[in-house]
Protein backbone atom coordinates (compact mmCIF):
# COMPACT_ATOMS: atom_id res chain seq x y z
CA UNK A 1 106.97 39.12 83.94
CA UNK A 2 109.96 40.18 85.87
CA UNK A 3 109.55 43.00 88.35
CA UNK A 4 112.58 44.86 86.92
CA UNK A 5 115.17 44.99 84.13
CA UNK A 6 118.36 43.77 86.52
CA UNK A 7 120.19 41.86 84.61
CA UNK A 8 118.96 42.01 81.07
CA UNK A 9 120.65 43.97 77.75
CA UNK A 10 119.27 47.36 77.04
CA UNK A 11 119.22 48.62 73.71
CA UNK A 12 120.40 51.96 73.59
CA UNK A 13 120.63 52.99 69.60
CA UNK A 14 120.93 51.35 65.91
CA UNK A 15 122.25 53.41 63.33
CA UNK A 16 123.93 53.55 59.70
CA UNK A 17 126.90 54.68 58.26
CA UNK A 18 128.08 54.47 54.77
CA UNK A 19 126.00 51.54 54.49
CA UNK A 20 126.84 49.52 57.24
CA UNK A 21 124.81 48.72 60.11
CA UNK A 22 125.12 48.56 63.91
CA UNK A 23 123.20 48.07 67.26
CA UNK A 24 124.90 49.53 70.58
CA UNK A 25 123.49 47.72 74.10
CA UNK A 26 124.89 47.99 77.48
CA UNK A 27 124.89 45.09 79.46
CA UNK A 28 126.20 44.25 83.23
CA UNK A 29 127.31 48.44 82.88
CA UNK A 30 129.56 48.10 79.59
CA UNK A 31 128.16 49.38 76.14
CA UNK A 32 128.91 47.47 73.13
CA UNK A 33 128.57 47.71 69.82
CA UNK A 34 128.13 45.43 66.93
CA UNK A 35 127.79 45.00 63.43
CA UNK A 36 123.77 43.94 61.92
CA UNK A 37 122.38 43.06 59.01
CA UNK A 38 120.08 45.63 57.09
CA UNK A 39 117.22 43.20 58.30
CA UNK A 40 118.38 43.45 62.08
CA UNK A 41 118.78 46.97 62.15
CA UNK A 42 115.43 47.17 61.16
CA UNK A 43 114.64 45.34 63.85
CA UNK A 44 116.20 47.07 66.34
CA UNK A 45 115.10 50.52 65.48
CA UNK A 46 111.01 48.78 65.03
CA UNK A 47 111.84 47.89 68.81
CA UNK A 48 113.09 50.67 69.90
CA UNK A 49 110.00 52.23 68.32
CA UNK A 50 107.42 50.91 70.26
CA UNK A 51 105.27 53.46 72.80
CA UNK A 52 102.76 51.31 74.72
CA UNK A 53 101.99 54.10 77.07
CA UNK A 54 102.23 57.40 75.92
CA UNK A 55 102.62 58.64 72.41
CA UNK A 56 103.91 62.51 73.91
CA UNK A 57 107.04 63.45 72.38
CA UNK A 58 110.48 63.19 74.92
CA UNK A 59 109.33 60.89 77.30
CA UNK A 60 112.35 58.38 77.78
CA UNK A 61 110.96 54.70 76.92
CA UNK A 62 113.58 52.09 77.66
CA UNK A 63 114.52 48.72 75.80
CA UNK A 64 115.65 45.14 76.97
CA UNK A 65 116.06 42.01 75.53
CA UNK A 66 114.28 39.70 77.13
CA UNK A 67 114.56 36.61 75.32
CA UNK A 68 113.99 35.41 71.94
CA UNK A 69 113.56 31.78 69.80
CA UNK A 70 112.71 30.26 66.62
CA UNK A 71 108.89 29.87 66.09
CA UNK A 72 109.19 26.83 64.92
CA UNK A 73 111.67 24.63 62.51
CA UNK A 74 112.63 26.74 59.44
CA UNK A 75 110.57 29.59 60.52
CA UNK A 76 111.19 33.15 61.66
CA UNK A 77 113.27 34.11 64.91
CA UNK A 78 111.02 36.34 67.15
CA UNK A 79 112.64 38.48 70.35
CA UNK A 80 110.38 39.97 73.59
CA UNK A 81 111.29 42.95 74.40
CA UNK A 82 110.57 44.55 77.71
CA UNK A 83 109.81 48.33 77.31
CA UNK A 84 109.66 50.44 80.30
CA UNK A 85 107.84 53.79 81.18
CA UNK A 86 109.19 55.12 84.18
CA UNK A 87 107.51 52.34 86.44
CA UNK A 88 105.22 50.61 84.09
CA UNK A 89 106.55 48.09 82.21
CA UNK A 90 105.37 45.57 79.40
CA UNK A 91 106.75 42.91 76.84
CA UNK A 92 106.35 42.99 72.91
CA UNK A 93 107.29 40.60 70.61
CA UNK A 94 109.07 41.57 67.34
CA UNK A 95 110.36 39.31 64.40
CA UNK A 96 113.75 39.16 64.31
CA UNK A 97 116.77 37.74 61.54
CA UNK A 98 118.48 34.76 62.93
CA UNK A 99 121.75 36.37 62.93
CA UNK A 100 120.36 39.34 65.58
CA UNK A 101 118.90 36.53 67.44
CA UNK A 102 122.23 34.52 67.65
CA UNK A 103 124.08 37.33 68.60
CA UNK A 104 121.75 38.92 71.32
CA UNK A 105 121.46 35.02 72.64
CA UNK A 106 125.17 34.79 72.58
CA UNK A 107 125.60 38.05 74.66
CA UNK A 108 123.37 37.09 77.28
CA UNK A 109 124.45 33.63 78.00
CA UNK A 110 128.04 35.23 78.21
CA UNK A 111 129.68 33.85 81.33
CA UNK A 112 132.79 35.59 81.23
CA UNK A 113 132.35 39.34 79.62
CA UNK A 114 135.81 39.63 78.95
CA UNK A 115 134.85 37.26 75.67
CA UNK A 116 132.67 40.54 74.54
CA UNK A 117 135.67 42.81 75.23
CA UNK A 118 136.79 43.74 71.48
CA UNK A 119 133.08 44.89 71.49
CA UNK A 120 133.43 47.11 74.17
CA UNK A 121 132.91 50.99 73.42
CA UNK A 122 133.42 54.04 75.57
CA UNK A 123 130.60 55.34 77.63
């Protein structure tokens, strides 16, 4: 496992309005937000659920992508997902829907961030 986050997406919220659906991330110091299925956003917010430390109320877990694939042809999408404690750190994996996978996979193997930039929200 890497020995820190540098360089990976971190998933700061997923939320609902009217019934749409949307992730926010920050990545390389830019937030961005996108539209997700109802199935991603469940996703999302299961991730951003975990607490493999400590179960006491406040304590600031952190998210990151850290990869994710197809199990196997015409099977489910899975992502890891590196949760932090302060300095501990661990990886989960958690099912995703294909299009949360394509999109996180699309973000990370950006080259050129300016290709993200009608995603781009203010901090």
């Amino acid at each position: 496992m890497r020995d820190n986050h540098e360089g990976m997406i971190d998933f700061i919220d997923a939320f609902e309005i009217d019934g749409q659906y949307f992730g926010i991330v920050e990545y390389q110091s830019k937030k961005y937000q996108f539209g997700v299925t109802l199935a991603g956003y469940r996703a999302l917010k299961k991730a951003m659920q975990i607490r493999k430390f400590d179960m006491m109320p406040g304590l600031k877990y952190r998210y990151f992508y850290a990869g994710s694939q197809q199990a196997a042809p015409d099977e489910y999408y899975w992502m890891e997902v590196r949760i932090e404690l302060g300095r501990n750190a661990t990886k989960e994996r958690v099912n995703v829907p294909k299009e949360l996978h394509a999109n996180l996979l699309w973000m990370h193997r950006l080259e050129n961030l300016a290709e993200a930039a009608h995603l781009e929200i203010e901090r």
